[in-house]
PDB file of N, CA and C in Angstrom:
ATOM      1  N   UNK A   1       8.322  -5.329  30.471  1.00  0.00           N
ATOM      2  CA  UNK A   1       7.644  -4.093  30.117  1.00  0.00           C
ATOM      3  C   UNK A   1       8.144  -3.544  28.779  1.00  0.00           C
ATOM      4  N   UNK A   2       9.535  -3.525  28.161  1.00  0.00           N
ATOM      5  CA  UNK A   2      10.028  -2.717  27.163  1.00  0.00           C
ATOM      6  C   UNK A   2       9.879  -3.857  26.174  1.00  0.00           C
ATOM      7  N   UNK A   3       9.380  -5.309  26.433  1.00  0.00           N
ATOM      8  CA  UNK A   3       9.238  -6.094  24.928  1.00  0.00           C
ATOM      9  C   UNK A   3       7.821  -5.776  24.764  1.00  0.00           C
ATOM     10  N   UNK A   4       6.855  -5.345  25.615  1.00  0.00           N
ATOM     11  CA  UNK A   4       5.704  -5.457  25.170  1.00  0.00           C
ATOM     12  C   UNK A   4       5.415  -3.503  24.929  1.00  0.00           C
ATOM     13  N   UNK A   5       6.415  -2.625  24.888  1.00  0.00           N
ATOM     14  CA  UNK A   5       5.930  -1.118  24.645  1.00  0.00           C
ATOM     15  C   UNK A   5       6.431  -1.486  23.191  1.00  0.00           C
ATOM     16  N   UNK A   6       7.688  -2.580  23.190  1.00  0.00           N
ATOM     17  CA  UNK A   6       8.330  -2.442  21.195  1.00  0.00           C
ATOM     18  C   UNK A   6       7.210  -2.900  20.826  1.00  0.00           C
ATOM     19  N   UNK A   7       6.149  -4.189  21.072  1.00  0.00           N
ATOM     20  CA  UNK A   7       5.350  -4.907  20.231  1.00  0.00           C
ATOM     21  C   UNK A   7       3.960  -3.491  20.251  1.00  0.00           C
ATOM     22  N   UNK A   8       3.382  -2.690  20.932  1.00  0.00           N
ATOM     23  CA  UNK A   8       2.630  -1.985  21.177  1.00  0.00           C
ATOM     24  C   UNK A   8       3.079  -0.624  20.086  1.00  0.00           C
ATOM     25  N   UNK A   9       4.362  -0.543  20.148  1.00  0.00           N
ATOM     26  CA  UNK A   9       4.714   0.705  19.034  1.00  0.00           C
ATOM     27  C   UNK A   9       4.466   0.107  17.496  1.00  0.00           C
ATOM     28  N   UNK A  10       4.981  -1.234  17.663  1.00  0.00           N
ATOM     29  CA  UNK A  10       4.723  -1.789  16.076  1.00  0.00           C
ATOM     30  C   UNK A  10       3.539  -1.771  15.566  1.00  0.00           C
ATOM     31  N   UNK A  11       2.283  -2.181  16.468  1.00  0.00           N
ATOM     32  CA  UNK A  11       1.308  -2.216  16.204  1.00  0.00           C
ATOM     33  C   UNK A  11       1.080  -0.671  15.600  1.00  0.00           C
ATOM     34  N   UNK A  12       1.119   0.393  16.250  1.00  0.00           N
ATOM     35  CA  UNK A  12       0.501   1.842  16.462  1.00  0.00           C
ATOM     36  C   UNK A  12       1.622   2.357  14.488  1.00  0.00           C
ATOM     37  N   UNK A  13       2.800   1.708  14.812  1.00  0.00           N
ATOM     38  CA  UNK A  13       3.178   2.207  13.649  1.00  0.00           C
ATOM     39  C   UNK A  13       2.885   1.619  12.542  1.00  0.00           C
ATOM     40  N   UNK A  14       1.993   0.174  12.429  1.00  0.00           N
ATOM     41  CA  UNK A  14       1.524  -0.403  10.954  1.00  0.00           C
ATOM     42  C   UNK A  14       0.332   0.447  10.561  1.00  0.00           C
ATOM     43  N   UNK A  15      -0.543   0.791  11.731  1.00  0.00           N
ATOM     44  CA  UNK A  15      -1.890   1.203  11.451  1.00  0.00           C
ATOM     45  C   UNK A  15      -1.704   2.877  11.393  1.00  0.00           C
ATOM     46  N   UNK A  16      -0.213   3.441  11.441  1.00  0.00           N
ATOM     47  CA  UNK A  16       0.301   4.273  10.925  1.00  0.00           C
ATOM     48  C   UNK A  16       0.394   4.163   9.191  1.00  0.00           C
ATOM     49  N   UNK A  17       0.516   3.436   8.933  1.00  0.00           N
ATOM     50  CA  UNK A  17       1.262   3.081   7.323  1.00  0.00           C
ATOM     51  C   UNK A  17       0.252   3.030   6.858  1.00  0.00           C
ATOM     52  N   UNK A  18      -0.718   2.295   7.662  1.00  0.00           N
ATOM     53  CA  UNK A  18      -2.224   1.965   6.537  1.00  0.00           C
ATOM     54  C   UNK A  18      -2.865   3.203   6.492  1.00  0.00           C
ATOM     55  N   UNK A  19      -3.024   3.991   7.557  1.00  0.00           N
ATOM     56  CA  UNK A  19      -3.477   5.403   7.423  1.00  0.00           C
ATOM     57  C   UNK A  19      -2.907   5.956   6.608  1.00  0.00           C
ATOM     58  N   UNK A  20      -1.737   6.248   6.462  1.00  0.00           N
ATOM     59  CA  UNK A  20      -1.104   7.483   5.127  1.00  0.00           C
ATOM     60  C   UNK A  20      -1.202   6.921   4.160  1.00  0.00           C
ATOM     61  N   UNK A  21      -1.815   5.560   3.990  1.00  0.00           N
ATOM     62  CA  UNK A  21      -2.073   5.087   2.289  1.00  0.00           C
ATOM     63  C   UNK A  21      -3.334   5.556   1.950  1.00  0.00           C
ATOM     64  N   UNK A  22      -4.285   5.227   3.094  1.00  0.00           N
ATOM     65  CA  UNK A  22      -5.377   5.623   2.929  1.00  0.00           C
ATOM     66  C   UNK A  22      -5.605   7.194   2.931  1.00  0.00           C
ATOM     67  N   UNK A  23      -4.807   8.006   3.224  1.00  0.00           N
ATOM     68  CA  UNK A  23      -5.037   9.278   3.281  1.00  0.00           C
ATOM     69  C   UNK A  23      -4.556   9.774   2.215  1.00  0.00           C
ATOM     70  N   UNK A  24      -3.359   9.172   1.335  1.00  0.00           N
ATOM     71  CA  UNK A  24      -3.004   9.495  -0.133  1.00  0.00           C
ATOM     72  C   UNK A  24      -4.312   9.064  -0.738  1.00  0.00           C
ATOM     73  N   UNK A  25      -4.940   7.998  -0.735  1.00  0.00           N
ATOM     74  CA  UNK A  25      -5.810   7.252  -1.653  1.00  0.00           C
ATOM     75  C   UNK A  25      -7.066   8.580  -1.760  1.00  0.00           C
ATOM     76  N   UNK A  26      -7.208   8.896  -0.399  1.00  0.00           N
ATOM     77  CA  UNK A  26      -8.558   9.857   0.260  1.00  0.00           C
ATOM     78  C   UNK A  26      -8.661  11.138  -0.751  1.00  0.00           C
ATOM     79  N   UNK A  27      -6.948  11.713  -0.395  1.00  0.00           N
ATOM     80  CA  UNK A  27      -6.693  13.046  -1.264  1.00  0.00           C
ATOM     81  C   UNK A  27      -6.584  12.923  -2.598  1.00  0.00           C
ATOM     82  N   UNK A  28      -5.831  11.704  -3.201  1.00  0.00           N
ATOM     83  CA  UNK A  28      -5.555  11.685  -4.503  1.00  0.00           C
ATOM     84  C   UNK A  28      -7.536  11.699  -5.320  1.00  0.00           C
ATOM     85  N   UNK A  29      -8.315  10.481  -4.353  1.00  0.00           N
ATOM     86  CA  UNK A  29      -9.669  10.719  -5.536  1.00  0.00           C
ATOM     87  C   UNK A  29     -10.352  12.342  -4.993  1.00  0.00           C
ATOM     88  N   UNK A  30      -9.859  13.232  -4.537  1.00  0.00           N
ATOM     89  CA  UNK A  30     -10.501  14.783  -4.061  1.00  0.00           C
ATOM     90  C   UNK A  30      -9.976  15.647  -4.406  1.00  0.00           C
ATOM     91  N   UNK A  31      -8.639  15.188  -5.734  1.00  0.00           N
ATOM     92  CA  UNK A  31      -7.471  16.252  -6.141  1.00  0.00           C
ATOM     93  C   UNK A  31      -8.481  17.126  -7.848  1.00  0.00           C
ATOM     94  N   UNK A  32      -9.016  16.372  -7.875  1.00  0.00           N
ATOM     95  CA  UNK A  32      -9.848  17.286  -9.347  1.00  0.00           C
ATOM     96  C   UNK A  32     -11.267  16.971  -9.389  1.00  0.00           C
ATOM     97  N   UNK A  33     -11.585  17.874 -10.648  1.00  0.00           N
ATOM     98  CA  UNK A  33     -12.726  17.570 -11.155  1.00  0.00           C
ATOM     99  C   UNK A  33     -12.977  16.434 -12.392  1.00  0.00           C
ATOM    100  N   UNK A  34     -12.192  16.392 -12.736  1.00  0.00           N
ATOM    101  CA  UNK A  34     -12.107  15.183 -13.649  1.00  0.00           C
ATOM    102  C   UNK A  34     -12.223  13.568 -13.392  1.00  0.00           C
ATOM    103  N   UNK A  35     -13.119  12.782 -13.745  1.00  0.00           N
ATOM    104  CA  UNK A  35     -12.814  11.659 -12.682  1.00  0.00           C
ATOM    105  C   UNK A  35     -11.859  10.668 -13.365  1.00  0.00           C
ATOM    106  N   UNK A  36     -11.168  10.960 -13.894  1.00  0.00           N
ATOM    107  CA  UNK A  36     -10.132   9.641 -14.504  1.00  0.00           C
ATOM    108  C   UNK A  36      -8.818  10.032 -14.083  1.00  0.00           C
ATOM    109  N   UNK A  37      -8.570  11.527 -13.856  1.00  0.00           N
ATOM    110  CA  UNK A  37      -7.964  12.132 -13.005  1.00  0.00           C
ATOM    111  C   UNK A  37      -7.715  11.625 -11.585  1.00  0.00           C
ATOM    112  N   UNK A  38      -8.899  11.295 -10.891  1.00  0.00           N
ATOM    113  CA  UNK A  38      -9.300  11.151  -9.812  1.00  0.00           C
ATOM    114  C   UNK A  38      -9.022   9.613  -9.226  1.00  0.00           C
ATOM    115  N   UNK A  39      -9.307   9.019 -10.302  1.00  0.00           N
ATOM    116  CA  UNK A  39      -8.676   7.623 -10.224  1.00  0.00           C
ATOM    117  C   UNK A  39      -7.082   7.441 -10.200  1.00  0.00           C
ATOM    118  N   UNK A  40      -6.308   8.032 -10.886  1.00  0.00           N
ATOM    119  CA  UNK A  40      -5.151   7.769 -11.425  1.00  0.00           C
ATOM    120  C   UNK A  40      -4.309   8.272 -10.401  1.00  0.00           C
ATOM    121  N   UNK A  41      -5.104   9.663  -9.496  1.00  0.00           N
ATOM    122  CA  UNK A  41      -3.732   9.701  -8.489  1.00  0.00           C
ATOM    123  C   UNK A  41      -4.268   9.147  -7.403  1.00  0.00           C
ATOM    124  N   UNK A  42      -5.809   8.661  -7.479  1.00  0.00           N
ATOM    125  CA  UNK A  42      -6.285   8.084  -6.140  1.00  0.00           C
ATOM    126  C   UNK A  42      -5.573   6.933  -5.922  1.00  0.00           C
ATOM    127  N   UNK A  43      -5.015   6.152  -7.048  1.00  0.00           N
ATOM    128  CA  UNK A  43      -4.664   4.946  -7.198  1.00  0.00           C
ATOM    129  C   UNK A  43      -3.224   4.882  -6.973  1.00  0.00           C
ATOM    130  N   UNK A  44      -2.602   6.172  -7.686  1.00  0.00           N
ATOM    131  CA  UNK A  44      -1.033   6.405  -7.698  1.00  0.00           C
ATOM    132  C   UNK A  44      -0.270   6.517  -6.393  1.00  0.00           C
ATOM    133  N   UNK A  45      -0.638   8.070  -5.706  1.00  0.00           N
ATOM    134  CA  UNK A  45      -0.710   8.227  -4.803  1.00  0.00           C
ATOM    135  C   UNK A  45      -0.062   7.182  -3.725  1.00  0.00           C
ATOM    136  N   UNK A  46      -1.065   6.309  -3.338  1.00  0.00           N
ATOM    137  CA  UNK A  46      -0.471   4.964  -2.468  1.00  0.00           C
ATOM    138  C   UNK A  46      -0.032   3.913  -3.035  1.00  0.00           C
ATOM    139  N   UNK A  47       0.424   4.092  -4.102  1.00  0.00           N
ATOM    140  CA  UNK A  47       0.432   3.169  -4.762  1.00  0.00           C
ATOM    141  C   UNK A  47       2.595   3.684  -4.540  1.00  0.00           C
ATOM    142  N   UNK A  48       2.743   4.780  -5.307  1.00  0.00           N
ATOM    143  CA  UNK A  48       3.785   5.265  -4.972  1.00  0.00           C
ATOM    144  C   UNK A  48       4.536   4.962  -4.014  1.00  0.00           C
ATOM    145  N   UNK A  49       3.653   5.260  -2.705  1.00  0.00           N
ATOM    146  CA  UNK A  49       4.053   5.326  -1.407  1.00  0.00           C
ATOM    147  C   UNK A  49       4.558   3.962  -0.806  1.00  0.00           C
ATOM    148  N   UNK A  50       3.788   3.289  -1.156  1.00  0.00           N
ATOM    149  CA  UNK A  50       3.788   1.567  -0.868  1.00  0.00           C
ATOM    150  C   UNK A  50       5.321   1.105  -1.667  1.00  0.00           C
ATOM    151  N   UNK A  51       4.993   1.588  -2.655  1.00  0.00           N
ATOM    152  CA  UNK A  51       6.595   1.215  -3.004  1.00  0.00           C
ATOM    153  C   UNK A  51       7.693   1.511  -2.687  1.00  0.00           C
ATOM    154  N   UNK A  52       7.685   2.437  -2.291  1.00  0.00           N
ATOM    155  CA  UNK A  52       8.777   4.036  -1.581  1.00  0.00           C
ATOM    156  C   UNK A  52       9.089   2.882  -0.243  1.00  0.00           C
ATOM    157  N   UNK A  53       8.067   2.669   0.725  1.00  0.00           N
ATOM    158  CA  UNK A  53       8.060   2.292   1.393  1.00  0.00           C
ATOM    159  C   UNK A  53       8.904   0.506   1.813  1.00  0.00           C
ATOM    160  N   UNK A  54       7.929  -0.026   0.975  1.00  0.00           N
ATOM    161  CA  UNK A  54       8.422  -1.670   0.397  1.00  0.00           C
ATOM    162  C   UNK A  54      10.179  -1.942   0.138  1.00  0.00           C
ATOM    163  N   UNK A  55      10.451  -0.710  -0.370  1.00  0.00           N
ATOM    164  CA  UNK A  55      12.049  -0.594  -1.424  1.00  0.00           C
ATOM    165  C   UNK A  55      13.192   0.249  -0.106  1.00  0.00           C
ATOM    166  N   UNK A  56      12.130   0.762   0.858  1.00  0.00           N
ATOM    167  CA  UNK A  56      13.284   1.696   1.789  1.00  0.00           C
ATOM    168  C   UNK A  56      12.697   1.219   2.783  1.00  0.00           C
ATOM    169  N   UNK A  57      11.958   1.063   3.628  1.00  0.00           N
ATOM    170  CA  UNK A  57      11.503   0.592   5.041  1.00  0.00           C
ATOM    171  C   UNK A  57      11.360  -0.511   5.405  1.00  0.00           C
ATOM    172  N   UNK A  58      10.936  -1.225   4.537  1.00  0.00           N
ATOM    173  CA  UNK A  58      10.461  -2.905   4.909  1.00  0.00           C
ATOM    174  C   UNK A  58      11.922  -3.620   5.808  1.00  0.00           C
ATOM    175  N   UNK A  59      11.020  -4.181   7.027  1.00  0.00           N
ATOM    176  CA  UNK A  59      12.518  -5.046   7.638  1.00  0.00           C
ATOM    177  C   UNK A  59      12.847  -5.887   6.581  1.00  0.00           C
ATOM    178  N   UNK A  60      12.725  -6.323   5.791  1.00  0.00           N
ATOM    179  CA  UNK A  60      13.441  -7.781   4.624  1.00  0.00           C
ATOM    180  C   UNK A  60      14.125  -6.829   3.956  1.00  0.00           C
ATOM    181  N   UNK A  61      13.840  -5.563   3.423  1.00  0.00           N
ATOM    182  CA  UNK A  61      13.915  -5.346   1.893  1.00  0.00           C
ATOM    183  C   UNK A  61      15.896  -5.260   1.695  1.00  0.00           C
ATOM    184  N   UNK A  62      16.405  -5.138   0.802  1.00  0.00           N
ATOM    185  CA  UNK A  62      17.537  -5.553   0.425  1.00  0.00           C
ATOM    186  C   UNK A  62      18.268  -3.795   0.615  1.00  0.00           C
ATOM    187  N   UNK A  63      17.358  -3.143   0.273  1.00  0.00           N
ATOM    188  CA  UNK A  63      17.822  -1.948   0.000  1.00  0.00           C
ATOM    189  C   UNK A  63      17.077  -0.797   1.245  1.00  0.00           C
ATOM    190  N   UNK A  64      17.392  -1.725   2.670  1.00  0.00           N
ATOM    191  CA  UNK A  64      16.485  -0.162   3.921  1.00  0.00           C
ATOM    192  C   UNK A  64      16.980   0.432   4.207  1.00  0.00           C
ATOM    193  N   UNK A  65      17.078   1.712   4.526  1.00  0.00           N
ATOM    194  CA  UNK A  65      17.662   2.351   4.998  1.00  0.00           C
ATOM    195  C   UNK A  65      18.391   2.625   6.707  1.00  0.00           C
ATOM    196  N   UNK A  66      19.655   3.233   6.806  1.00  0.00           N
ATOM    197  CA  UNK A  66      19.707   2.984   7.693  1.00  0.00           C
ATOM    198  C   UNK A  66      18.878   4.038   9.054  1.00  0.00           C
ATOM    199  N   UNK A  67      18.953   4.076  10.014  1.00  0.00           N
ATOM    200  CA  UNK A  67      18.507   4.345  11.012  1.00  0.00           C
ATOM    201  C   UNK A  67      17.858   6.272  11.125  1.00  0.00           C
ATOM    202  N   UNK A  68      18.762   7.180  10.897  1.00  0.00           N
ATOM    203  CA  UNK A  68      18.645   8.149  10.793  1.00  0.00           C
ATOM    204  C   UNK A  68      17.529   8.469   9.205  1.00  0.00           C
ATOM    205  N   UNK A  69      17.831   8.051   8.441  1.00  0.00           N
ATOM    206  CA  UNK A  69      17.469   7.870   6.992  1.00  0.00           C
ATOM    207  C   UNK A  69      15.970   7.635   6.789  1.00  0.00           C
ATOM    208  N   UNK A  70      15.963   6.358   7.336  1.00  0.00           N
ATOM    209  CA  UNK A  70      14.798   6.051   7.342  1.00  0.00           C
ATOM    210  C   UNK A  70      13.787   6.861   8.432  1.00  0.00           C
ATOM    211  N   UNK A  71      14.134   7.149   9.044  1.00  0.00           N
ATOM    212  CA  UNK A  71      13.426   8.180  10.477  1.00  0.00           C
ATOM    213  C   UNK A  71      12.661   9.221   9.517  1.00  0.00           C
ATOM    214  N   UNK A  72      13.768  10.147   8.772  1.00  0.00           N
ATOM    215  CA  UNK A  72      13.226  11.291   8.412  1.00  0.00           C
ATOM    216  C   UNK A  72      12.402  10.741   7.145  1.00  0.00           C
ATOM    217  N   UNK A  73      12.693   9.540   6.501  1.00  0.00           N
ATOM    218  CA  UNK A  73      11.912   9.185   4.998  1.00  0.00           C
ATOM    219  C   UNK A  73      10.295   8.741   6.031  1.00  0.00           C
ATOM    220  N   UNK A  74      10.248   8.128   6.894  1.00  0.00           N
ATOM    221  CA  UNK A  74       9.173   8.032   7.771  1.00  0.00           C
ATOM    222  C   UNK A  74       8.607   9.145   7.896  1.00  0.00           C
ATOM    223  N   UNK A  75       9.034  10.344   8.368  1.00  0.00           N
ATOM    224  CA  UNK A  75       8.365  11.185   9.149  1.00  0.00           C
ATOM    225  C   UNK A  75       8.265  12.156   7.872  1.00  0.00           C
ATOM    226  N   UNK A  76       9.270  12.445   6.871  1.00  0.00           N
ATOM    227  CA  UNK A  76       8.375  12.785   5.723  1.00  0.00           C
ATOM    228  C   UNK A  76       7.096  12.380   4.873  1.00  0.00           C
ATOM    229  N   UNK A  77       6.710  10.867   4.943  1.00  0.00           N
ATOM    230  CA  UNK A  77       5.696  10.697   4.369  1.00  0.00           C
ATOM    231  C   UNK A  77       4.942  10.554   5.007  1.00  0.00           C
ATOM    232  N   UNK A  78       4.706  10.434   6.562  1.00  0.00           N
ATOM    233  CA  UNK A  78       3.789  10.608   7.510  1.00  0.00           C
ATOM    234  C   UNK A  78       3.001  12.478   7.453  1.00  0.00           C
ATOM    235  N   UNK A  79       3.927  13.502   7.482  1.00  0.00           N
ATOM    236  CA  UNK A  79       4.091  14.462   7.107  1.00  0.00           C
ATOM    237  C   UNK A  79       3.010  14.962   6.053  1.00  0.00           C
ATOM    238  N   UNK A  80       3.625  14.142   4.897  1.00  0.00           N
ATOM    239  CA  UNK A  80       3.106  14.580   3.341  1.00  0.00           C
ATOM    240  C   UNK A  80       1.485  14.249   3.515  1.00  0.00           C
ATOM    241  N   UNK A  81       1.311  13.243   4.248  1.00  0.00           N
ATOM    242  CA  UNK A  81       0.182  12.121   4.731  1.00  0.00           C
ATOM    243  C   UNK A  81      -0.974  13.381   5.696  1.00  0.00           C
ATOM    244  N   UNK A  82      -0.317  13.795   6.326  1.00  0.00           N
ATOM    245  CA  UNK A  82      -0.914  14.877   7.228  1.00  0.00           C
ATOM    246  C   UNK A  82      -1.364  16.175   6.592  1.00  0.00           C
ATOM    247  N   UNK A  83      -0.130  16.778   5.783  1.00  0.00           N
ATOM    248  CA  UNK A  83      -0.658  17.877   4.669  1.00  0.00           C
ATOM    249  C   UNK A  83      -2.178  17.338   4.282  1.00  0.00           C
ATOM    250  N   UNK A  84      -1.679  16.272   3.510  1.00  0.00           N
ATOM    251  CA  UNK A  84      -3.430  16.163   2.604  1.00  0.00           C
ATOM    252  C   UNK A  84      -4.350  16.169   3.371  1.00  0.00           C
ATOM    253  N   UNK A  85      -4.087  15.430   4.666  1.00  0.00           N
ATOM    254  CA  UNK A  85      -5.548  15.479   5.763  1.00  0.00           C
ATOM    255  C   UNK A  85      -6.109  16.644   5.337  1.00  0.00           C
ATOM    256  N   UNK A  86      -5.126  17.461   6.229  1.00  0.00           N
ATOM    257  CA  UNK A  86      -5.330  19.080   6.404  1.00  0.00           C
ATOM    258  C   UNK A  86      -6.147  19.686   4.479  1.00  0.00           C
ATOM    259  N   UNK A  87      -5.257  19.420   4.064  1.00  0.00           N
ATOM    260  CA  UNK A  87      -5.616  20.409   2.479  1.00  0.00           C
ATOM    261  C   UNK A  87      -7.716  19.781   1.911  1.00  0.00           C
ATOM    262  N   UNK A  88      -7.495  18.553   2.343  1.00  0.00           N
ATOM    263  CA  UNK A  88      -9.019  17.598   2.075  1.00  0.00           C
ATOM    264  C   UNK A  88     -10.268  17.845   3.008  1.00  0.00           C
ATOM    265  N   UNK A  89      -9.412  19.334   4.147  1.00  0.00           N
ATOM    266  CA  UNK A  89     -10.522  19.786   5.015  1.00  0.00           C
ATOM    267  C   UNK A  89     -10.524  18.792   6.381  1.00  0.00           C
ATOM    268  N   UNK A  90      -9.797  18.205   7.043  1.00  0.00           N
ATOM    269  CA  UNK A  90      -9.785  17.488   8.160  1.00  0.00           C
ATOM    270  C   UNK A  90      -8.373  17.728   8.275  1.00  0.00           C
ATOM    271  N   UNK A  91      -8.700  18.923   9.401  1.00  0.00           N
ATOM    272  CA  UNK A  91      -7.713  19.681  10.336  1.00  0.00           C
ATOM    273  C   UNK A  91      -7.513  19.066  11.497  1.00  0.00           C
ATOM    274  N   UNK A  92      -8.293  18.730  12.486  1.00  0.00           N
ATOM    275  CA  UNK A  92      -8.212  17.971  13.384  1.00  0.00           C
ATOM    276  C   UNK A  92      -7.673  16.387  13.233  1.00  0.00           C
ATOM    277  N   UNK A  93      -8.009  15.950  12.126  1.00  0.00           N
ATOM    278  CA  UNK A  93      -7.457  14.365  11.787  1.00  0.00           C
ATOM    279  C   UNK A  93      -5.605  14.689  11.537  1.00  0.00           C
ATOM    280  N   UNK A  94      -5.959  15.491  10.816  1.00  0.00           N
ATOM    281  CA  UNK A  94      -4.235  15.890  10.350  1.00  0.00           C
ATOM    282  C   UNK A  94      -3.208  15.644  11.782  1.00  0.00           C
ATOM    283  N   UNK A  95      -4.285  17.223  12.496  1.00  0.00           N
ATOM    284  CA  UNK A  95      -3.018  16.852  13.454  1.00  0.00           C
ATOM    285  C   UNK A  95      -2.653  15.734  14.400  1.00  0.00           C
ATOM    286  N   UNK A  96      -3.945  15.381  14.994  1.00  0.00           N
ATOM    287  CA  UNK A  96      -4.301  13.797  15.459  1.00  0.00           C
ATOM    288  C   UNK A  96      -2.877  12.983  14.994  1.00  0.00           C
ATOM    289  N   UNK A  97      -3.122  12.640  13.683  1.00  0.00           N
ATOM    290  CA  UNK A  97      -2.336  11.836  13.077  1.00  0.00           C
ATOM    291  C   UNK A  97      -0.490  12.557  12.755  1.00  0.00           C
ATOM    292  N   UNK A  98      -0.415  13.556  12.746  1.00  0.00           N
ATOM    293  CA  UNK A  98       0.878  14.009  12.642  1.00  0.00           C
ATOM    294  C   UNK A  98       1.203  13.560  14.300  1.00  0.00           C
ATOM    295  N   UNK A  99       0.438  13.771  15.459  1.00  0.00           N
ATOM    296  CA  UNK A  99       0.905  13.806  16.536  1.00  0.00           C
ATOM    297  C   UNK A  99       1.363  12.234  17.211  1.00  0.00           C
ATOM    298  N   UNK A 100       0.555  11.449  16.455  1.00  0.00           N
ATOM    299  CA  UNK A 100       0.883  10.325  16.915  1.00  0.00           C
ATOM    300  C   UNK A 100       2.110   9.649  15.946  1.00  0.00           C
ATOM    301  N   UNK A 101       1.804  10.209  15.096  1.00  0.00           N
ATOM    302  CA  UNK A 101       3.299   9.739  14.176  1.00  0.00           C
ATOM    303  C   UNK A 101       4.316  10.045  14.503  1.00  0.00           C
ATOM    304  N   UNK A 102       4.187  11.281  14.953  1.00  0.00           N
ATOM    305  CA  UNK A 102       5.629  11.556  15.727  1.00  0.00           C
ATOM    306  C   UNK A 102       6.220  11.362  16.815  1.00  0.00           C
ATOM    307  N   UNK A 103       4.968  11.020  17.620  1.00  0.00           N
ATOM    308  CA  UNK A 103       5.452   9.886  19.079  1.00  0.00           C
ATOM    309  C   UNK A 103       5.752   9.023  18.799  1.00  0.00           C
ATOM    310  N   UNK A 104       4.651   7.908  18.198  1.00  0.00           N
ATOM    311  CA  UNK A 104       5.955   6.910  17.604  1.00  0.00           C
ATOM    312  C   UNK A 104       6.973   7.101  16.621  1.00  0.00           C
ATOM    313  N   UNK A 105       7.650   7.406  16.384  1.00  0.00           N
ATOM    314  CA  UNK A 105       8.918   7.780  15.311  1.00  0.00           C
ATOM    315  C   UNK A 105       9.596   7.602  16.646  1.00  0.00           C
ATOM    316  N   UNK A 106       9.507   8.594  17.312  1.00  0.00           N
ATOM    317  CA  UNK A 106      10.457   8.840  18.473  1.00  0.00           C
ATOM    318  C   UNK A 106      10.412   7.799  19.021  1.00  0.00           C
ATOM    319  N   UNK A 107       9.599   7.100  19.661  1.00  0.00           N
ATOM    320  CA  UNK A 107       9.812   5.968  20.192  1.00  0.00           C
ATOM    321  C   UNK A 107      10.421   5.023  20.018  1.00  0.00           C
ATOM    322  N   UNK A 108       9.937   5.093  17.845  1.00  0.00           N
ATOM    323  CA  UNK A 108      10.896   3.521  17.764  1.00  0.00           C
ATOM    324  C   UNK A 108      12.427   3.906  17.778  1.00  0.00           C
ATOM    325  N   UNK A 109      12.558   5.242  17.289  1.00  0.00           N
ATOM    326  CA  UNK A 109      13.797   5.594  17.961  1.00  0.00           C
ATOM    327  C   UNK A 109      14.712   5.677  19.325  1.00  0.00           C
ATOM    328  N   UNK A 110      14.195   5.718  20.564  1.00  0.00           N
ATOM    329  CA  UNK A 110      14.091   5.431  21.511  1.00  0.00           C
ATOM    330  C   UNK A 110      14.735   3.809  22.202  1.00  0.00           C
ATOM    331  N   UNK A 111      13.771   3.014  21.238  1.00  0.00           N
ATOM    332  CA  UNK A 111      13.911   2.132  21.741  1.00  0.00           C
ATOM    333  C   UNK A 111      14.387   1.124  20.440  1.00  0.00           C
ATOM    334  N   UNK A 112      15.017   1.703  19.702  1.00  0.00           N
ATOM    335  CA  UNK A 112      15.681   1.120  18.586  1.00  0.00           C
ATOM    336  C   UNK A 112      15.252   0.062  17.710  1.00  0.00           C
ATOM    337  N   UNK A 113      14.261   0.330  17.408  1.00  0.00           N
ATOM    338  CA  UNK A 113      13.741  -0.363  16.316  1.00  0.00           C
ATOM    339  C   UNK A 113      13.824  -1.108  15.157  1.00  0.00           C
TER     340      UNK A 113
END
């Protein structure tokens, strides 16, 4: 039962990651009126994040953080991820998605990830 809730959290937490890219990508092209503007943080945005991510979270990466560290760098950009929902007018998605991010956080904490 607890190898298949870790493989079930992993899942819930990748399609976590792809959501807050896509939700930077969402907010960054809805941040102006300008459209080159619109490109640059639509593009930045997750683009940032992916790296943030790649350089501190990735199981390989050389440089992850450890356990506590990475929790809150998680749940801050899950967070930041949720703001924009909310600020781009999808209040209900926001919290949706803050709520499940934070069950799993806890979980993989829980069950040590």
């Amino acid at each position: 039962m607890l190898p298949l809730l870790k493989l079930l959290n992993q899942v819930i937490y990748f399609l976590l990651e792809l959501s807050m890219l896509a939700s930077f990508g969402y907010a960054g092209f809805h941040s102006s009126d300008r459209p080159y503007r619109n490109y640059l943080v639509g593009f930045g945005l997750p683009l940032v994040a992916a790296i943030l991510w790649g350089i501190f979270m990735a199981p390989r990466s050389n440089y992850r953080l450890g356990s506590p560290y990475r929790s809150f760098l998680a749940l801050m950009l899950f967070g930041i991820s949720a703001f924009l929902l909310y600020r781009t007018g999808h209040m209900h998605l926001a919290i949706v998605f803050a709520g499940i991010a934070l069950v799993s956080e806890l979980t993989a904490v829980a069950l040590k990830q």
